[in-house]
Protein backbone atom coordinates (compact mmCIF):
# COMPACT_ATOMS: atom_id res chain seq x y z
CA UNK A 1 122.87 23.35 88.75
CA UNK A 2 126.05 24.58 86.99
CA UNK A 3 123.41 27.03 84.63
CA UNK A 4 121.13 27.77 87.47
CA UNK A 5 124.56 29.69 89.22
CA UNK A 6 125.26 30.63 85.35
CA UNK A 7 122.34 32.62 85.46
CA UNK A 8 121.95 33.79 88.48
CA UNK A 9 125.40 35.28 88.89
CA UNK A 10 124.87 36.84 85.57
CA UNK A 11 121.79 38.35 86.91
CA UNK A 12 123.66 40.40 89.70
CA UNK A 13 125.99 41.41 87.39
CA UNK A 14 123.78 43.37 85.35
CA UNK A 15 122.15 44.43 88.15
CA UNK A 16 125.51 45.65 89.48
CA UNK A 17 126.36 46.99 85.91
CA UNK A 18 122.58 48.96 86.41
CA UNK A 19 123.20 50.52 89.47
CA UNK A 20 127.23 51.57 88.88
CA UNK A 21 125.36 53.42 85.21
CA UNK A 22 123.20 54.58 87.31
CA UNK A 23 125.31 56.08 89.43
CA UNK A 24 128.06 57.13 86.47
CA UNK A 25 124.56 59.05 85.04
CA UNK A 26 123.91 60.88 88.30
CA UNK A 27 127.93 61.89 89.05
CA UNK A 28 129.03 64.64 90.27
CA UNK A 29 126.35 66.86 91.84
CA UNK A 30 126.05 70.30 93.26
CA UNK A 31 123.36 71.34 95.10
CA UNK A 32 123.13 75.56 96.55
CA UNK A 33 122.22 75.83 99.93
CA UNK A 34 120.08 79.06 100.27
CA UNK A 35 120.78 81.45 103.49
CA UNK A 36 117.67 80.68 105.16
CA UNK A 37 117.04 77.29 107.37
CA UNK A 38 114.26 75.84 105.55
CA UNK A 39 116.20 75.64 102.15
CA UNK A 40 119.40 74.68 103.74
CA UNK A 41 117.38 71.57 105.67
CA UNK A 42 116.21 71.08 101.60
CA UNK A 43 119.81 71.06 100.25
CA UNK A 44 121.21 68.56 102.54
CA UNK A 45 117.94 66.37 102.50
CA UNK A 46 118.66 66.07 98.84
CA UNK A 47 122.12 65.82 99.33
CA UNK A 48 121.38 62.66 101.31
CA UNK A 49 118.95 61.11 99.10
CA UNK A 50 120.56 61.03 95.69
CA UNK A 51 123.89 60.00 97.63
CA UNK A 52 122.50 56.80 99.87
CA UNK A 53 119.25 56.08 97.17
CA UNK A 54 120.71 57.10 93.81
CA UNK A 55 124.50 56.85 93.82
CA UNK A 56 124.83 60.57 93.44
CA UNK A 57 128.25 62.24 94.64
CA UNK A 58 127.05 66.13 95.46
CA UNK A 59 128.39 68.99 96.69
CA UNK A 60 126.41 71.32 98.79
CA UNK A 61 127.70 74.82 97.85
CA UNK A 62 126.46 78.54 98.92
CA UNK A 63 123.11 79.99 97.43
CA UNK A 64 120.71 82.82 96.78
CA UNK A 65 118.27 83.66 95.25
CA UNK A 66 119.61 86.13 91.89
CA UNK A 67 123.45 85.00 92.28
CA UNK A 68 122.31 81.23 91.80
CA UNK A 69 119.55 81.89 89.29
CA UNK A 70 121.66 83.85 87.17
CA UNK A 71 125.00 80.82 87.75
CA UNK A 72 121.96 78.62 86.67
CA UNK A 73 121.00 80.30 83.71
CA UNK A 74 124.55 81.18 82.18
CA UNK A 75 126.46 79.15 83.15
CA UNK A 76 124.39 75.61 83.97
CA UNK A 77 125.77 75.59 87.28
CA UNK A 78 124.92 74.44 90.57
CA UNK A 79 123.02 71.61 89.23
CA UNK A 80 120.20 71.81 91.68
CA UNK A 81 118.40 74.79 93.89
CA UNK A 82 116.37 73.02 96.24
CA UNK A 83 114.30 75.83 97.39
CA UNK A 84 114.11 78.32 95.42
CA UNK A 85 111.40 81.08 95.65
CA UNK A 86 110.45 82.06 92.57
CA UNK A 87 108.38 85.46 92.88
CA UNK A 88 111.60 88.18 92.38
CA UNK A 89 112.85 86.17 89.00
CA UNK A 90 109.42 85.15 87.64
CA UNK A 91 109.38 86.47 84.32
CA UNK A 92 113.18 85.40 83.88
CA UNK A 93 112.01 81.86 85.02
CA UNK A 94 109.41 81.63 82.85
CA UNK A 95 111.92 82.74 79.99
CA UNK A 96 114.75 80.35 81.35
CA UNK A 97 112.34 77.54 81.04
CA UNK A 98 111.01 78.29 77.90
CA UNK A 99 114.31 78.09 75.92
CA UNK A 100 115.00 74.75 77.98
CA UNK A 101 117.90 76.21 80.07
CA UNK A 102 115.67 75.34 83.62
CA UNK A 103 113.97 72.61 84.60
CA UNK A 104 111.13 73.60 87.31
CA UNK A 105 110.46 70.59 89.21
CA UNK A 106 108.14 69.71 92.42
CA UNK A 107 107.13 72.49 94.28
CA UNK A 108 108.81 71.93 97.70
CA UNK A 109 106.49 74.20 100.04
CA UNK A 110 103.39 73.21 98.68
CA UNK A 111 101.43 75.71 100.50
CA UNK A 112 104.45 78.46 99.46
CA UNK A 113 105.72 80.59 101.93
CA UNK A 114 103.02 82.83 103.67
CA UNK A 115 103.10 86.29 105.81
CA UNK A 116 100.34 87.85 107.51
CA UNK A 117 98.84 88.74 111.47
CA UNK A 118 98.34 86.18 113.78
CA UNK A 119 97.63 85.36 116.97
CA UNK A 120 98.09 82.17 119.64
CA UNK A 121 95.58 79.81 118.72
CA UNK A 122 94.42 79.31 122.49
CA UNK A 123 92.84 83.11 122.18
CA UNK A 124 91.94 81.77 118.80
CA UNK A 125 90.14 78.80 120.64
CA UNK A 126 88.99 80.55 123.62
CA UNK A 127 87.09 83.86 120.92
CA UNK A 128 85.38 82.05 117.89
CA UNK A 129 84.44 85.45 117.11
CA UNK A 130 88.05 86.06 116.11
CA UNK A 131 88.31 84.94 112.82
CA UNK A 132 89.55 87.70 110.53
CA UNK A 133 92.00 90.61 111.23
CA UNK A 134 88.72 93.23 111.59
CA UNK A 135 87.48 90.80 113.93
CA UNK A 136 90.72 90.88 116.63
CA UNK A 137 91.01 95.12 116.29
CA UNK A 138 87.31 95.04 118.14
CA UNK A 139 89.26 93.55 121.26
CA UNK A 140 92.27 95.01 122.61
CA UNK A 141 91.89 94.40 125.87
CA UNK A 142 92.85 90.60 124.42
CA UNK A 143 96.37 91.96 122.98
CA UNK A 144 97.60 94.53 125.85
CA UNK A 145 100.45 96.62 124.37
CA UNK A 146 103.18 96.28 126.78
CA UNK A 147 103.86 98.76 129.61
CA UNK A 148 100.16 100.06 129.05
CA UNK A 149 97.39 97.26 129.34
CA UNK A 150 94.91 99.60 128.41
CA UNK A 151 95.71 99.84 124.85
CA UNK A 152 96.11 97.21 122.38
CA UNK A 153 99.48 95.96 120.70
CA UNK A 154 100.33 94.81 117.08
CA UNK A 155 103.84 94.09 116.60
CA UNK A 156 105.81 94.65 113.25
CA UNK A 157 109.16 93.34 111.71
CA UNK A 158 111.84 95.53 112.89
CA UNK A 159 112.60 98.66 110.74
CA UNK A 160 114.06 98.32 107.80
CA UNK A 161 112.58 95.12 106.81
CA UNK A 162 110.11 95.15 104.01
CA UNK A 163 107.22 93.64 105.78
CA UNK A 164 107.69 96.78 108.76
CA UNK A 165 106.35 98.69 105.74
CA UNK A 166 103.50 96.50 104.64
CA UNK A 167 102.47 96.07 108.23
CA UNK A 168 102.72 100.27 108.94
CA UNK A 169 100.49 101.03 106.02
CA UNK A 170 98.02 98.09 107.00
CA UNK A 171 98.23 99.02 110.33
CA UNK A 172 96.75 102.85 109.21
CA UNK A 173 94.69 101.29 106.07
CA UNK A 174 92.44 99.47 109.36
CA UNK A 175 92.41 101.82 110.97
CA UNK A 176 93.77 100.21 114.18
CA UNK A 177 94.95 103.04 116.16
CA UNK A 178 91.07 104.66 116.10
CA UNK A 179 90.40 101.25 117.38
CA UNK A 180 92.76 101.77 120.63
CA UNK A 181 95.98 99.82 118.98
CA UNK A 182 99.70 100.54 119.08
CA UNK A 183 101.65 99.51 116.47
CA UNK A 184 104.92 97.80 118.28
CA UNK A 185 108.11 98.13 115.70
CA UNK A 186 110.53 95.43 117.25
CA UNK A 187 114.22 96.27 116.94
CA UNK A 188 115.21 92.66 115.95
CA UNK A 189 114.08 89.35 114.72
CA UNK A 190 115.20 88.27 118.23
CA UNK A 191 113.22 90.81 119.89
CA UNK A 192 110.17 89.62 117.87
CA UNK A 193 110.62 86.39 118.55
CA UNK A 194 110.90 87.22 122.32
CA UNK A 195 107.55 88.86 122.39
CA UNK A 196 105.49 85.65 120.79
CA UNK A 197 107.49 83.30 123.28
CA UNK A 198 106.53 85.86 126.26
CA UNK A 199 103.02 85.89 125.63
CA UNK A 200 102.74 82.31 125.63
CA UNK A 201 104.42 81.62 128.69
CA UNK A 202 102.14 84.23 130.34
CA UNK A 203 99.44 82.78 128.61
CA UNK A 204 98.54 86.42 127.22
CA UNK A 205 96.87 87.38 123.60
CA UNK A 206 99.61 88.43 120.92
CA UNK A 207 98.62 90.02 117.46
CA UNK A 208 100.97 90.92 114.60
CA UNK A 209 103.40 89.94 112.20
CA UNK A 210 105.23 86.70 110.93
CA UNK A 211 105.54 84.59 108.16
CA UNK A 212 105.99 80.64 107.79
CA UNK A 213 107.94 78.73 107.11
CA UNK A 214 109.81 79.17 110.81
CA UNK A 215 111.25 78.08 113.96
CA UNK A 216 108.91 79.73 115.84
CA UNK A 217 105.88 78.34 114.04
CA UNK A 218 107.05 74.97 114.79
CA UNK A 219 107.20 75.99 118.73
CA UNK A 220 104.22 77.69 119.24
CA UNK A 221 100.82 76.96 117.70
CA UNK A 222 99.58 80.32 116.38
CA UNK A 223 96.43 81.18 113.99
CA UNK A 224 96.35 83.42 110.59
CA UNK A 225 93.89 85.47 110.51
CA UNK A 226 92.38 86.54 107.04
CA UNK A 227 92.01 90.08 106.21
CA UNK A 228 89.31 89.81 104.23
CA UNK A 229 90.12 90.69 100.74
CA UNK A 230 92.03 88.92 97.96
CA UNK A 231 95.94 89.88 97.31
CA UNK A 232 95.84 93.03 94.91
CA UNK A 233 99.61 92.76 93.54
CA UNK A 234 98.35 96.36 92.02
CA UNK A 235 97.78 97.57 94.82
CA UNK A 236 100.21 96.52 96.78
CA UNK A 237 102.98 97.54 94.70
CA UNK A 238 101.81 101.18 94.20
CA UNK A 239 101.29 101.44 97.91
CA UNK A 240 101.16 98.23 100.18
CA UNK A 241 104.76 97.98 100.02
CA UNK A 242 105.37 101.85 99.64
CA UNK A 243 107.22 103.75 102.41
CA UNK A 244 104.89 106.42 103.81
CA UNK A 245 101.86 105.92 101.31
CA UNK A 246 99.16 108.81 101.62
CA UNK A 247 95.68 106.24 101.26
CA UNK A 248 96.43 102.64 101.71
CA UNK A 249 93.74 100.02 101.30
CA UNK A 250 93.71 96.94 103.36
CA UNK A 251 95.35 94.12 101.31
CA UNK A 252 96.01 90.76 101.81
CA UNK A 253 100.24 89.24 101.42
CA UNK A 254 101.48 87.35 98.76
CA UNK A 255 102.03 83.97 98.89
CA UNK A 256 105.94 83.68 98.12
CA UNK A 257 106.05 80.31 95.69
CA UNK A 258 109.02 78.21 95.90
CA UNK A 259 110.13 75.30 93.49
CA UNK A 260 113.10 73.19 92.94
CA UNK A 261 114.85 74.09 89.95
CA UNK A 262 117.48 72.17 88.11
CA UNK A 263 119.85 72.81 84.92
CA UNK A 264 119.19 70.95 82.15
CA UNK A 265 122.43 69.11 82.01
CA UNK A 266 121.45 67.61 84.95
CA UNK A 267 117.64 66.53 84.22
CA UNK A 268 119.20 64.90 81.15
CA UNK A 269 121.71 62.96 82.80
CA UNK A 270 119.74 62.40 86.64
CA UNK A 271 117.60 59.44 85.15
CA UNK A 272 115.59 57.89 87.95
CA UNK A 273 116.95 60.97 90.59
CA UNK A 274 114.25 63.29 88.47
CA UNK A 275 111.70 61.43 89.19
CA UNK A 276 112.29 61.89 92.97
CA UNK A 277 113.01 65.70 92.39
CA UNK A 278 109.25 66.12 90.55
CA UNK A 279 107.85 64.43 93.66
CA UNK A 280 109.21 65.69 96.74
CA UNK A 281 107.41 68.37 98.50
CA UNK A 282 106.22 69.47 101.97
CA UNK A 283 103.72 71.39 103.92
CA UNK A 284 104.68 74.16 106.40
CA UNK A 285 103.60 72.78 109.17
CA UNK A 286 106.17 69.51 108.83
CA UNK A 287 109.09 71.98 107.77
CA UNK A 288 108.06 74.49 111.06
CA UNK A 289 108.35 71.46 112.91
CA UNK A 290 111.41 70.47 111.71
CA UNK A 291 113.13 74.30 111.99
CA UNK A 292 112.11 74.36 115.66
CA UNK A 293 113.23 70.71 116.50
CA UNK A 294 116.65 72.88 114.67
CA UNK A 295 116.65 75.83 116.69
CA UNK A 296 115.82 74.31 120.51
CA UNK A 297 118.50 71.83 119.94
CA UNK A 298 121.52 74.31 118.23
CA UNK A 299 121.75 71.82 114.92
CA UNK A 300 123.41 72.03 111.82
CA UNK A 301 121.33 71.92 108.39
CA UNK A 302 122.48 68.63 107.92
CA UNK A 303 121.31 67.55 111.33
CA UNK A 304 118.10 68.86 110.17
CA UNK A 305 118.01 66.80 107.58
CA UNK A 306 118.57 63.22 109.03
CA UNK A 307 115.97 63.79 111.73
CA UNK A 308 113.66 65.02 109.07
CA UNK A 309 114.41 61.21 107.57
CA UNK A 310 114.64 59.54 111.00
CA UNK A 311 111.01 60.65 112.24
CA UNK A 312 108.72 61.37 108.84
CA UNK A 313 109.30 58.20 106.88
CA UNK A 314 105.68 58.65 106.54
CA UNK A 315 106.50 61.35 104.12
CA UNK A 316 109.39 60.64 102.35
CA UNK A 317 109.10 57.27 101.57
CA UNK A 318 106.30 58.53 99.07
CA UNK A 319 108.84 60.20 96.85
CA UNK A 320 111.28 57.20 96.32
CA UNK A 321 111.09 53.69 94.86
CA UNK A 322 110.89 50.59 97.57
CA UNK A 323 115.04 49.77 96.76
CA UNK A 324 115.49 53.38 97.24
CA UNK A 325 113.98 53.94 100.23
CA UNK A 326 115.77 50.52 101.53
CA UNK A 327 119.08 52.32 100.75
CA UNK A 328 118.53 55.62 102.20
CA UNK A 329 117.25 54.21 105.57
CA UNK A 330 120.38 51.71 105.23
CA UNK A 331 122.51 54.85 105.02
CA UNK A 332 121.27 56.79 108.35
């Protein structure tokens, strides 16, 4: 009996010994939190995980997009950018990882971040006819410009935005005006926001521009409509994106990509935490969900974050070992 304790109390204290390396490996963490809601809802999600499941002790500290890449890439520090979009620092990615200094792990918006023209899914619904851009400019008695019902509306960012230009140049590149179309430039994000929420309370068509992922995605269930033709980066930056270009074509958005990336310091030293790094990734639709849950109830990033761990277990259990998961839901 004496040697059956023996052993088992020597047992739990390697196991002990394990999980205090474990956690001496991990240390001290930093993690940028990004400007915009999704990536701050990614920063403190991580920030919870490698605490409660991996013995982590991070810091959440202030991000974007060049000022952290280039902290990253000089100087090795903030350990971890939880969602960072990769398309303005490509080449200098694909350099950074090359020589070893980066570490690009999962993809966290596995379908990337998209733009383009949509409209509420119940005129979706109600017109199966409706399926492409093209398609919605041969009815605007469905998206009545407001003030005058007798013309159609599409609504743009508000000026000085970059997409206000892509939207005016697609906008004459359809040829929507000949079609009996407005083009509606709103003079805020709030404003544009306003106009989606109106038309679904009123239970009237809407057609223009937004992007995902977003609040107001989450809230109301609106359709993308295609336009038809692959992205033509070519085109798009000689005159998509182009103030006041003479001939635009019609042209399809990017799709913004955005990754986790981490210093290579930390992927040496992380151990298991890697692992759950390489893994974890979501869908717009749960993040939209997630943002609006954010928005209609005034939370903090962080409060994003534990009811994105409270209510899609489903999810995030995938990315984690069993005693890890057991520890973060412990921790909530």
């Amino acid at each position: 009996m004496r040697l059956l304790c023996t052993s088992i109390l020597l047992a739990a204290g390697v196991c002990a010994a394990a999980a205090t390396a474990q956690a001496a490996e991990c240390g001290n963490v930093t993690v940028a939190e990004m400007k915009w809601a999704s990536a701050g809802i990614a920063a403190n999600f991580d920030k919870f995980i490698l605490e409660k499941g991996y013995g982590c002790s991070v810091r959440i500290v202030p991000g974007d997009t060049i000022p952290t890449f280039l902290s990253m890439n000089g100087k090795g520090e903030p350990d971890i950018a939880s969602e960072f979009w990769i398309n303005s620092v490509r080449t200098e990615l694909d350099s950074a990882v090359k020589e070893g200094k980066l570490i690009q792990a999962a993809e966290i918006l596995s379908e990337g971040a998209v733009e383009g023209w949509w409209i509420p899914k119940f005129i979706a619904d109600a017109n199966p006819d409706i399926r492409s851009v093209e398609d919605a400019l041969k009815h605007p008695e469905l998206f009545p410009a407001p003030g005058n019902s007798s013309q159609g509306a599409v609504y743009s960012c508000p000026v000085g935005w970059s997409c206000q230009i892509s939207t005016s140049n697609l906008f004459r590149a359809l040829g929507a005006e000949r079609d009996g179309f407005q083009l509606i430039e709103t003079g805020s994000p709030q404003d544009l926001d306003d106009s989606i929420a109106d038309a679904f309370q009123k239970k009237t068509g809407w057609l223009g521009y937004y992007w995902a992922p977003t609040a107001i995605l989450g809230k109301y269930d609106m359709t993308r409509l295609s336009f038809g033709v692959a992205h033509d980066k070519a085109e798009w930056d000689k005159c998509t994106s182009v103030p006041g270009c003479a001939r635009p074509q019609v042209n399809s958005y990017p799709v913004s990509r955005a990754y986790t990336i981490v210093t290579k310091a930390f992927a040496e030293r992380a151990g298991p935490a890697m692992d759950y790094l390489k893994l974890r990734s979501w869908d717009n639709t749960t993040i939209n969900e997630v943002l609006a849950w954010q928005d209609e109830n005034h939370k903090s990033n962080e409060d994003a974050a534990i009811y994105f761990l409270q209510n899609y277990a489903a999810l995030w259990t995938k990315w984690v070992p069993a005693d890890v998961v057991q520890k973060v839901k412990a921790g909530l």
